[in-house]
C-alpha atoms as a PDB file:
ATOM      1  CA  UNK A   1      50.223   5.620   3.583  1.00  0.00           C
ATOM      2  CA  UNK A   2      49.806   5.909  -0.181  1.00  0.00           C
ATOM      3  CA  UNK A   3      46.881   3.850  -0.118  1.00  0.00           C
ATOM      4  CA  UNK A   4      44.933   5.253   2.131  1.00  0.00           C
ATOM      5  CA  UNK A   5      45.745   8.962   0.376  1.00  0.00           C
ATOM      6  CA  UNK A   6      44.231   7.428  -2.867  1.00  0.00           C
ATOM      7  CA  UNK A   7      41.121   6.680  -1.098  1.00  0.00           C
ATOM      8  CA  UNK A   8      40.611   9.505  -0.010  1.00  0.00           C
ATOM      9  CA  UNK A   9      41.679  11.439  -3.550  1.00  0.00           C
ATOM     10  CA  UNK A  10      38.983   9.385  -5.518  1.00  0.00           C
ATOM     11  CA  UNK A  11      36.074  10.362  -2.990  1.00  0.00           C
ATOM     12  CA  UNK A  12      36.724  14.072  -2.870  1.00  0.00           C
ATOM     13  CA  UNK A  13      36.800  14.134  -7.168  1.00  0.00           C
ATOM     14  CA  UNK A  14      34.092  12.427  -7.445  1.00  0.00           C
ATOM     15  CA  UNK A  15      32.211  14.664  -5.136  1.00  0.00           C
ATOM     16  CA  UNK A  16      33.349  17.420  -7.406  1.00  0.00           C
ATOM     17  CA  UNK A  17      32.320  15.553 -10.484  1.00  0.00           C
ATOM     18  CA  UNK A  18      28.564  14.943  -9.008  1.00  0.00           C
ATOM     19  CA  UNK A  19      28.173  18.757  -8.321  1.00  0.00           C
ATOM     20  CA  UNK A  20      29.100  19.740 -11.665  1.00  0.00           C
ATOM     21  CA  UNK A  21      27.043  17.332 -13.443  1.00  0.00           C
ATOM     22  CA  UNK A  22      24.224  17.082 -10.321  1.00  0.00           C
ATOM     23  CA  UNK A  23      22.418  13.509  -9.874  1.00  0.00           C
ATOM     24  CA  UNK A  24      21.247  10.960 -12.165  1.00  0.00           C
ATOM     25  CA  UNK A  25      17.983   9.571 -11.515  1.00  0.00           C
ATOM     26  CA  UNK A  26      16.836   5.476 -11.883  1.00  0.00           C
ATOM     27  CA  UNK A  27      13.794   4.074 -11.335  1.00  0.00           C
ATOM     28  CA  UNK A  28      13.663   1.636  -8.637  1.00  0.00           C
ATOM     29  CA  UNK A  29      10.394  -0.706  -8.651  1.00  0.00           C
ATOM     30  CA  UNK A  30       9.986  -3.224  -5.972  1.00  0.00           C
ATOM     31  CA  UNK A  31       7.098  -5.374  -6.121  1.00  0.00           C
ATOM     32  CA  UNK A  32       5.761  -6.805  -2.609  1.00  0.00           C
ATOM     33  CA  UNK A  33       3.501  -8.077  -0.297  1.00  0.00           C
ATOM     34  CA  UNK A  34       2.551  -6.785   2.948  1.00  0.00           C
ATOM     35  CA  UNK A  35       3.109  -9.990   5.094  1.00  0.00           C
ATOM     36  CA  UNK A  36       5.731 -11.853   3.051  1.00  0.00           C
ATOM     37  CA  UNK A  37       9.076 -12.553   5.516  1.00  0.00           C
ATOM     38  CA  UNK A  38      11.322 -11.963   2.030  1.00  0.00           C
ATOM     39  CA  UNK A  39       9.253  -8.566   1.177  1.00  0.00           C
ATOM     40  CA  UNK A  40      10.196  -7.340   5.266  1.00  0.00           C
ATOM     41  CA  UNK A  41      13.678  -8.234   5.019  1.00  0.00           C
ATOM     42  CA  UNK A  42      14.276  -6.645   1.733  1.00  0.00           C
ATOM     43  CA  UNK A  43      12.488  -3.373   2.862  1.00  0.00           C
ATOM     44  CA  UNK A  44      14.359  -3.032   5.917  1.00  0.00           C
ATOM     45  CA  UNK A  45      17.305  -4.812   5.201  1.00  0.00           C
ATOM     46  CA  UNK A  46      18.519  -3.996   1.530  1.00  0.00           C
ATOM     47  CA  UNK A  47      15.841  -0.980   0.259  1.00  0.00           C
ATOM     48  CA  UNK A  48      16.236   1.035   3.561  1.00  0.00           C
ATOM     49  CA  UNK A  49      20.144   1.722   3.420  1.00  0.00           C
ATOM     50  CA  UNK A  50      20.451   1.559   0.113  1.00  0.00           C
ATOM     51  CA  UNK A  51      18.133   4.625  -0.300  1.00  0.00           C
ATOM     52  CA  UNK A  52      19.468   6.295   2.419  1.00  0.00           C
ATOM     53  CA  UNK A  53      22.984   6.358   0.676  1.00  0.00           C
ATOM     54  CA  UNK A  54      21.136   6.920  -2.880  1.00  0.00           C
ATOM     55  CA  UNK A  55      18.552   8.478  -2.545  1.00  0.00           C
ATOM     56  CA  UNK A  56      19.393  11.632  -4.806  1.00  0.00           C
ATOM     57  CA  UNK A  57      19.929   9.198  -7.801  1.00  0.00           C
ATOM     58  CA  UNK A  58      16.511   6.927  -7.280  1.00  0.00           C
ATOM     59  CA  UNK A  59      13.112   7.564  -8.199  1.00  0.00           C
ATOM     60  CA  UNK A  60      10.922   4.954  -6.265  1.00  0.00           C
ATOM     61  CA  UNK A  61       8.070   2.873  -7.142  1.00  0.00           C
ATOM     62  CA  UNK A  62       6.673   0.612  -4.353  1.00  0.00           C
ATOM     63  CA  UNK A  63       3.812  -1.636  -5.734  1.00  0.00           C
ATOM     64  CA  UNK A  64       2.331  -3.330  -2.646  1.00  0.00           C
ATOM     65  CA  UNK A  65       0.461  -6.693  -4.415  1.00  0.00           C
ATOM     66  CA  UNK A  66       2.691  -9.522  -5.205  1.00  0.00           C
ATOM     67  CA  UNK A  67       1.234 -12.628  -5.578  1.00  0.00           C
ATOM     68  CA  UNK A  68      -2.515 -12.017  -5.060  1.00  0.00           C
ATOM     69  CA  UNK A  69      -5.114 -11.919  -7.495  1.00  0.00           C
ATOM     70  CA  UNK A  70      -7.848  -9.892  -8.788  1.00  0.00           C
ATOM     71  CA  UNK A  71     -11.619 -11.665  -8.415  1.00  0.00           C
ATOM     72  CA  UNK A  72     -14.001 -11.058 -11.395  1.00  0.00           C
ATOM     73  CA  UNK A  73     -12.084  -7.663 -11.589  1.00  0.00           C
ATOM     74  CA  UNK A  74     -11.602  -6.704  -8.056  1.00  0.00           C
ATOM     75  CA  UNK A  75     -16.114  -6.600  -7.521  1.00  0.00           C
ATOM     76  CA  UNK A  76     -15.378  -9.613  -5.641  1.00  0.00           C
ATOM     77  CA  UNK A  77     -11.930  -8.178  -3.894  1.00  0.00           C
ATOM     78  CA  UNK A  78      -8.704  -9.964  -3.931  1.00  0.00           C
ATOM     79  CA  UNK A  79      -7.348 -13.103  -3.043  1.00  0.00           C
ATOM     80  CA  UNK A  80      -3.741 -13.386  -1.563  1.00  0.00           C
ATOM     81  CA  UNK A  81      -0.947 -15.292  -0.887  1.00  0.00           C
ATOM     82  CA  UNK A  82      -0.803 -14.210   2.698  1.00  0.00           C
ATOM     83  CA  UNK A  83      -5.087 -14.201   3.436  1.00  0.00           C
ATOM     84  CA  UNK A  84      -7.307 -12.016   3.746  1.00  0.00           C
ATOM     85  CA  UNK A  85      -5.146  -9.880   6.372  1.00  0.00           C
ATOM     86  CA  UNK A  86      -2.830  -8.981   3.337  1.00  0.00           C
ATOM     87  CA  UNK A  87      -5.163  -8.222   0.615  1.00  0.00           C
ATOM     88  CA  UNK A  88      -5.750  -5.433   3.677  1.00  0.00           C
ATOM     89  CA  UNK A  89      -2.376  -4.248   4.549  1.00  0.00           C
ATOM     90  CA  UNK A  90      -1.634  -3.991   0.515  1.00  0.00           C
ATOM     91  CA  UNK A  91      -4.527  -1.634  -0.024  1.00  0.00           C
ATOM     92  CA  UNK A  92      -4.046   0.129   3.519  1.00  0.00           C
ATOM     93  CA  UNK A  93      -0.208   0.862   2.139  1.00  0.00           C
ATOM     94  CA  UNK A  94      -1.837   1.578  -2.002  1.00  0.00           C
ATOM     95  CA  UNK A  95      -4.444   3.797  -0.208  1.00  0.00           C
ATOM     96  CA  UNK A  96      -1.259   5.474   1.782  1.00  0.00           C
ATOM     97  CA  UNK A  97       1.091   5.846  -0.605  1.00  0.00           C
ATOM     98  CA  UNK A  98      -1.296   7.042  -3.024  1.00  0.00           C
ATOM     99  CA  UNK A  99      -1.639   9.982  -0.856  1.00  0.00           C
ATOM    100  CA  UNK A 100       2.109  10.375  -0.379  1.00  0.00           C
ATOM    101  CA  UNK A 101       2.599  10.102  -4.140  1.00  0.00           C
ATOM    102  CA  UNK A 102       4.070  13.702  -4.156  1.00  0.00           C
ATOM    103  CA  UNK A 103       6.360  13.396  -1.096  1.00  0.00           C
ATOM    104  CA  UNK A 104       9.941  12.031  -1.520  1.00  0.00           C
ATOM    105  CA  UNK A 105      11.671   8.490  -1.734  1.00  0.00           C
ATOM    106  CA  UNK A 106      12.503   8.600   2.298  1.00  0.00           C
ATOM    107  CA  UNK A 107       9.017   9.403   3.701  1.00  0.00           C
ATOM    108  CA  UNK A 108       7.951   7.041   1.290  1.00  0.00           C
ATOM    109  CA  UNK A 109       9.786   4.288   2.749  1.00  0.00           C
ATOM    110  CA  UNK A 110       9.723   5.456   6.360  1.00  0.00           C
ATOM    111  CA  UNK A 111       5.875   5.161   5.839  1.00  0.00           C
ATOM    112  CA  UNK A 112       6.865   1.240   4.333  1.00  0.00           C
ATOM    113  CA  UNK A 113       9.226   0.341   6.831  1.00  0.00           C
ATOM    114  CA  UNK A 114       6.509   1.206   9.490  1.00  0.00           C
ATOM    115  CA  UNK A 115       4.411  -1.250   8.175  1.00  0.00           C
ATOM    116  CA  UNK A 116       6.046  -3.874   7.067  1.00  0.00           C
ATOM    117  CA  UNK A 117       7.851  -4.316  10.439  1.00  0.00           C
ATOM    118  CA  UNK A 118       4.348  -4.192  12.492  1.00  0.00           C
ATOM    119  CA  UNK A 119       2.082  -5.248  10.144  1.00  0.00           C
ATOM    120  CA  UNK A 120      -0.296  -2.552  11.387  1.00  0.00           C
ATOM    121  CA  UNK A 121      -2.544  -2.324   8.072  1.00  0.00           C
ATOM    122  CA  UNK A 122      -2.589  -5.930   7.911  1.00  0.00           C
ATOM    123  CA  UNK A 123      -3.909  -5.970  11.740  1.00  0.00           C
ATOM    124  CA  UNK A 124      -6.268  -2.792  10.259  1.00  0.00           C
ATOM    125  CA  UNK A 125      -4.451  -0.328  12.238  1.00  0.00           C
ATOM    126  CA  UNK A 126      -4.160   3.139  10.686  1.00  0.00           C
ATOM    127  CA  UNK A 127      -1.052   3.416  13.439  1.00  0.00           C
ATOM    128  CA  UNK A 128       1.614   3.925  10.842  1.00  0.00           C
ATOM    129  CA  UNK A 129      -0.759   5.554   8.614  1.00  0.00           C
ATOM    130  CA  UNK A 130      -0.868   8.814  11.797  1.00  0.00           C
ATOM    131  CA  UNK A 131       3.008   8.606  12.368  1.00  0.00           C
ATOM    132  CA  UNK A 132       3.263   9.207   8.339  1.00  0.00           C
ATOM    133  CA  UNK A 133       1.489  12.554   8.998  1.00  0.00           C
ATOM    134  CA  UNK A 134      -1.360  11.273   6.839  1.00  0.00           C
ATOM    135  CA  UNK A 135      -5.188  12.200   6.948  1.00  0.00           C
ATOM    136  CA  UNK A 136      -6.481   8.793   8.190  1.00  0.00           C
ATOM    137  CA  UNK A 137     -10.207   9.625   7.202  1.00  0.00           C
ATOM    138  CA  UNK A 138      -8.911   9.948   3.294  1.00  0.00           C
ATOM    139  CA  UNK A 139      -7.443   6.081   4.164  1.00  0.00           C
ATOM    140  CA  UNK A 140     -10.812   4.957   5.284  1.00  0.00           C
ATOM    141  CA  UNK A 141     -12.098   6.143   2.125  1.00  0.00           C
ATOM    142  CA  UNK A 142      -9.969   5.020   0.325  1.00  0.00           C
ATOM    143  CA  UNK A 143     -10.538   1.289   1.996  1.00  0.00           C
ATOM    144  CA  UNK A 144     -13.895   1.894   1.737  1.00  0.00           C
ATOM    145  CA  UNK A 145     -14.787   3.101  -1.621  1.00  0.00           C
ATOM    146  CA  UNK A 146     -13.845   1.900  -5.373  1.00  0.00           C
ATOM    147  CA  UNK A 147     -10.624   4.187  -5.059  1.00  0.00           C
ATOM    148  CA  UNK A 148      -8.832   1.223  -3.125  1.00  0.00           C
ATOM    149  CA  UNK A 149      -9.841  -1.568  -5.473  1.00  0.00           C
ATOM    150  CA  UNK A 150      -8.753   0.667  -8.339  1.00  0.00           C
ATOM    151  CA  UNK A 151      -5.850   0.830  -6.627  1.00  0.00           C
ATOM    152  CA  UNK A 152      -5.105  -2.186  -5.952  1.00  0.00           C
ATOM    153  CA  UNK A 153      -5.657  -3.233  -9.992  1.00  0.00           C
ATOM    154  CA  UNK A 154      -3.290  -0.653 -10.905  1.00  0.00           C
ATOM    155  CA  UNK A 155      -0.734  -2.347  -8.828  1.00  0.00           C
ATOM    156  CA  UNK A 156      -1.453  -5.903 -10.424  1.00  0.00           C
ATOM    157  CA  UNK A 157      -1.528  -4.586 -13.447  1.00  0.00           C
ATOM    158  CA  UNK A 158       2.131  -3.391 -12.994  1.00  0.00           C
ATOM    159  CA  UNK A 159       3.394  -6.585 -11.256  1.00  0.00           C
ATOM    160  CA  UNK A 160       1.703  -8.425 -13.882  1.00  0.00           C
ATOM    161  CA  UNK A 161       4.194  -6.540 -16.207  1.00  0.00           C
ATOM    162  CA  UNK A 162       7.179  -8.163 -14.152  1.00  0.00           C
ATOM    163  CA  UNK A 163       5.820 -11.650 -14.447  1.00  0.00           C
ATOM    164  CA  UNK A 164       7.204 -12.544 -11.050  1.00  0.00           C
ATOM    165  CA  UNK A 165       8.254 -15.883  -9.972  1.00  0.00           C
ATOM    166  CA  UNK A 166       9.719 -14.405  -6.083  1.00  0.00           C
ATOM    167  CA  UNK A 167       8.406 -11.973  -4.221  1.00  0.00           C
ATOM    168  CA  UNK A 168       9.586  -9.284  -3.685  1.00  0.00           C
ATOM    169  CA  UNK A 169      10.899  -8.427  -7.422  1.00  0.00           C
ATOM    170  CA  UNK A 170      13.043  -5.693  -8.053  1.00  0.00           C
ATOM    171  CA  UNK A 171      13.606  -4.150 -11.616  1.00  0.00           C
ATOM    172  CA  UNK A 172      15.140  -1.066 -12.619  1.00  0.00           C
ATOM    173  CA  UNK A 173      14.007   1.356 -15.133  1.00  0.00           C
ATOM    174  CA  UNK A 174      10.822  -0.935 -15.587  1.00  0.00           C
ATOM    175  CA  UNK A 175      12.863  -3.577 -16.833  1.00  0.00           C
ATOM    176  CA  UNK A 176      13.772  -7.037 -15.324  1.00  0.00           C
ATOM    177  CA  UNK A 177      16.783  -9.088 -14.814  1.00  0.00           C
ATOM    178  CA  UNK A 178      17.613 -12.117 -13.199  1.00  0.00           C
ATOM    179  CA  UNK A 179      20.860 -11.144 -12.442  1.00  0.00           C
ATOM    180  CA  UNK A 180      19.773  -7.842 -11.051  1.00  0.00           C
ATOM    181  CA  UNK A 181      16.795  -9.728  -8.648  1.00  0.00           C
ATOM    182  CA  UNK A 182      19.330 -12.125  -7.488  1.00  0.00           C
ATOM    183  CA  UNK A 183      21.976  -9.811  -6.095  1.00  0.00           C
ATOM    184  CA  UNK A 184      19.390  -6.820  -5.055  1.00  0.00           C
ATOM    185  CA  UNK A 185      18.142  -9.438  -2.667  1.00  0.00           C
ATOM    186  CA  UNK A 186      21.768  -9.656  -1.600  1.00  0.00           C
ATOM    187  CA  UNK A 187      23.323  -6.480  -1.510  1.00  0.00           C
ATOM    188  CA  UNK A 188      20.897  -4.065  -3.011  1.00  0.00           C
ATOM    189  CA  UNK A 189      23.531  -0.793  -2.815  1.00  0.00           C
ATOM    190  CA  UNK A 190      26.092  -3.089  -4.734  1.00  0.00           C
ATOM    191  CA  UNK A 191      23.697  -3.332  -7.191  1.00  0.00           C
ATOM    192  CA  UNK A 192      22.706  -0.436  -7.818  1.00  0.00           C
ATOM    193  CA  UNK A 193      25.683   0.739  -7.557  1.00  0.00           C
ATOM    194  CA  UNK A 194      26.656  -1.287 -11.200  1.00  0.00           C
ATOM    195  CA  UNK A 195      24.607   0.267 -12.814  1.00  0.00           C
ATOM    196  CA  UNK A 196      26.124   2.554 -15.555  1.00  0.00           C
ATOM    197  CA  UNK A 197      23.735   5.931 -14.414  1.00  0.00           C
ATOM    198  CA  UNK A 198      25.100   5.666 -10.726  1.00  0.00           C
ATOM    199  CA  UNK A 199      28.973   3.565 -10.896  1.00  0.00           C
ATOM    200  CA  UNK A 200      30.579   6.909 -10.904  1.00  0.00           C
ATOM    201  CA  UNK A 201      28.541   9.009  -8.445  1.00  0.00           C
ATOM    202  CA  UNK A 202      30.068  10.202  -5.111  1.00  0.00           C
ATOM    203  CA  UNK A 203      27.650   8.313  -2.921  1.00  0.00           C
ATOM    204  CA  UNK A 204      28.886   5.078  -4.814  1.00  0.00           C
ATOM    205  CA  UNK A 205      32.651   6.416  -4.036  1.00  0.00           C
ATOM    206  CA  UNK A 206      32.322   6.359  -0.902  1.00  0.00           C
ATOM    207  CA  UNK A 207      30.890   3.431  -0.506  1.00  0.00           C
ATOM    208  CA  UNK A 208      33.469   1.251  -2.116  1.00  0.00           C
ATOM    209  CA  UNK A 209      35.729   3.486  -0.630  1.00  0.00           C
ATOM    210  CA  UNK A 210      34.439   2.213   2.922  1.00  0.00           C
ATOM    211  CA  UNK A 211      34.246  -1.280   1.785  1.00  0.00           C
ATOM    212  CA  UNK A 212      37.660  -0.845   0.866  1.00  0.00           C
ATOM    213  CA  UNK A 213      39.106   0.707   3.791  1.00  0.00           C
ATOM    214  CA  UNK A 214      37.408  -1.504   6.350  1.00  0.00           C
ATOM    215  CA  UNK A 215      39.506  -4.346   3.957  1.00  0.00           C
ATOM    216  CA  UNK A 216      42.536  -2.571   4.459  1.00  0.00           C
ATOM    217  CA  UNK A 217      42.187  -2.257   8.385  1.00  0.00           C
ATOM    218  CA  UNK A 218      41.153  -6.130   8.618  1.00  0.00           C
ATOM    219  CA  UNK A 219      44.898  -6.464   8.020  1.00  0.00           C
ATOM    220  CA  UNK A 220      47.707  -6.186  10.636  1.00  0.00           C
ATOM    221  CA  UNK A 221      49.362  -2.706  10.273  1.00  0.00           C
ATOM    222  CA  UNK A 222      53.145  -4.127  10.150  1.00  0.00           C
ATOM    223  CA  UNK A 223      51.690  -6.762   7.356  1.00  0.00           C
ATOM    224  CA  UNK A 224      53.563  -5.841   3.747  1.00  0.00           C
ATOM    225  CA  UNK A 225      51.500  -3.745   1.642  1.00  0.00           C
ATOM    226  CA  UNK A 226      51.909  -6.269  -1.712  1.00  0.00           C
ATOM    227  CA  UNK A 227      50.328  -8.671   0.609  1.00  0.00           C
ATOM    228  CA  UNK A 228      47.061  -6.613   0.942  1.00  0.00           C
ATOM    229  CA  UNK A 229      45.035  -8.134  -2.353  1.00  0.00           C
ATOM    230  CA  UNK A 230      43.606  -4.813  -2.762  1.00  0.00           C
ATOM    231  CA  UNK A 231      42.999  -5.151  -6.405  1.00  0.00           C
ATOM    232  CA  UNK A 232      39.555  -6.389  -6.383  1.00  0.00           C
ATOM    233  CA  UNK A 233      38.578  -2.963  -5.629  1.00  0.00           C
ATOM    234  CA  UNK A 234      40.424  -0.762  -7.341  1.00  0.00           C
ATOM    235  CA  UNK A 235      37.909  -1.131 -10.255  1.00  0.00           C
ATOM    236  CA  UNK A 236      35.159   0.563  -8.237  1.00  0.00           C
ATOM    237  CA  UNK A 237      37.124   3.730  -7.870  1.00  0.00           C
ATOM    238  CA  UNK A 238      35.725   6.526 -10.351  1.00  0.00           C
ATOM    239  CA  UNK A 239      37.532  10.099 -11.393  1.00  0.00           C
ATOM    240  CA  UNK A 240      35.760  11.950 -13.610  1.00  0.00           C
END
């Protein structure tokens, strides 16, 4: 019973702690494609619950180009990893988002997510562009004038900045680290949750504090409490 009341006593200070000192921001970047597997599964997988927990403490920054290429500065468009299809889904989503630029991190990725799981830009459906709530004609225009291909050479230009070997990359605060890439792709709320600005934040609390209860429970309730290696989580719980 003692454990579980210290659970409980770390998540409600550090709820206090976050309203007194109100949320720390990070930039998260994620550099992508719009029909690479990895780039789906990392959108809907990690960057989806991870920003649903987070979200408060994350500025995002979704650069839709990956791997393609520029041709004789975008005159002659783009050539892609993916094909022509996704040189068109990554300016469909940069014409989108563009748009979007002042709405928040979740309609943001809603408006992702929508895409990368049907492909609808890609396929040059403006399906997910109408459930976003956007003005399709200002996406056509976008498509269709120099506004896209500008676009679209902003976004190299910043994934040129990562010098990416995978796609998707992930960096925080503009900067890039192997160690960070390899377990974002993992566990992307772990992660972030490491980092100094957010380790003591009630959203990352209460999610070790899960983590560690669901540990807790996976043992039989008559089982000896020294038997329980809870240690390996005790460093994750923060009172300010």
């Amino acid at each position: 019973m003692e454990i579980c009341w210290c659970i409980v006593l770390v998540l409600v200070f550090g709820n206090l702690a976050d309203g007194v000192r109100g949320p720390h921001k990070v930039l998260l970047s994620v550099y992508y494609e719009s029909q690479c597997v990895d780039s789906k599964v990392f959108v809907l997988d990690q960057l989806r619950p991870a920003l649903l927990l987070l979200d408060k403490h994350i500025k995002l920054q979704l650069v839709p180009f990956g791997k393609s290429r520029s041709i004789n500065y975008g005159d002659d468009g783009f050539e892609c990893q993916h094909g022509p299809s996704e040189c068109l889904g990554n300016k469909v989503q940069d014409c989108a988002l563009y748009q979007m630029r002042h709405q928040s991190n979740l309609d943001q990725l809603a408006y992702v997510a929508c895409e990368m799981a049907s492909e609808a830009g890609s396929r040059g459906s403006l399906e997910c562009v109408r459930r976003a709530g956007l003005r399709t004609e200002q996406v056509e225009n976008c498509l269709k004038t120099r506004q896209g291909t500008e676009l679209q050479l902003d976004s190299e230009y910043l994934t040129l900045l990562m010098k990416p070997k995978f796609i998707p990359t992930i960096a925080v605060d503009l900067l890039f680290d192997q160690h960070v890439q390899d377990n974002a792709l993992i566990n992307l709320t772990d992660t972030l949750c490491a980092e100094p600005v957010l380790e003591k934040t009630a959203a990352c609390a209460h999610y070790y504090n899960t983590l560690a209860l669901k540990h807790l429970f996976s043992y039989p309730l008559d089982d000896e409490s020294e038997n329980i290696p809870l240690y390996k989580y005790q460093t994750y719980f923060y009172i300010d």
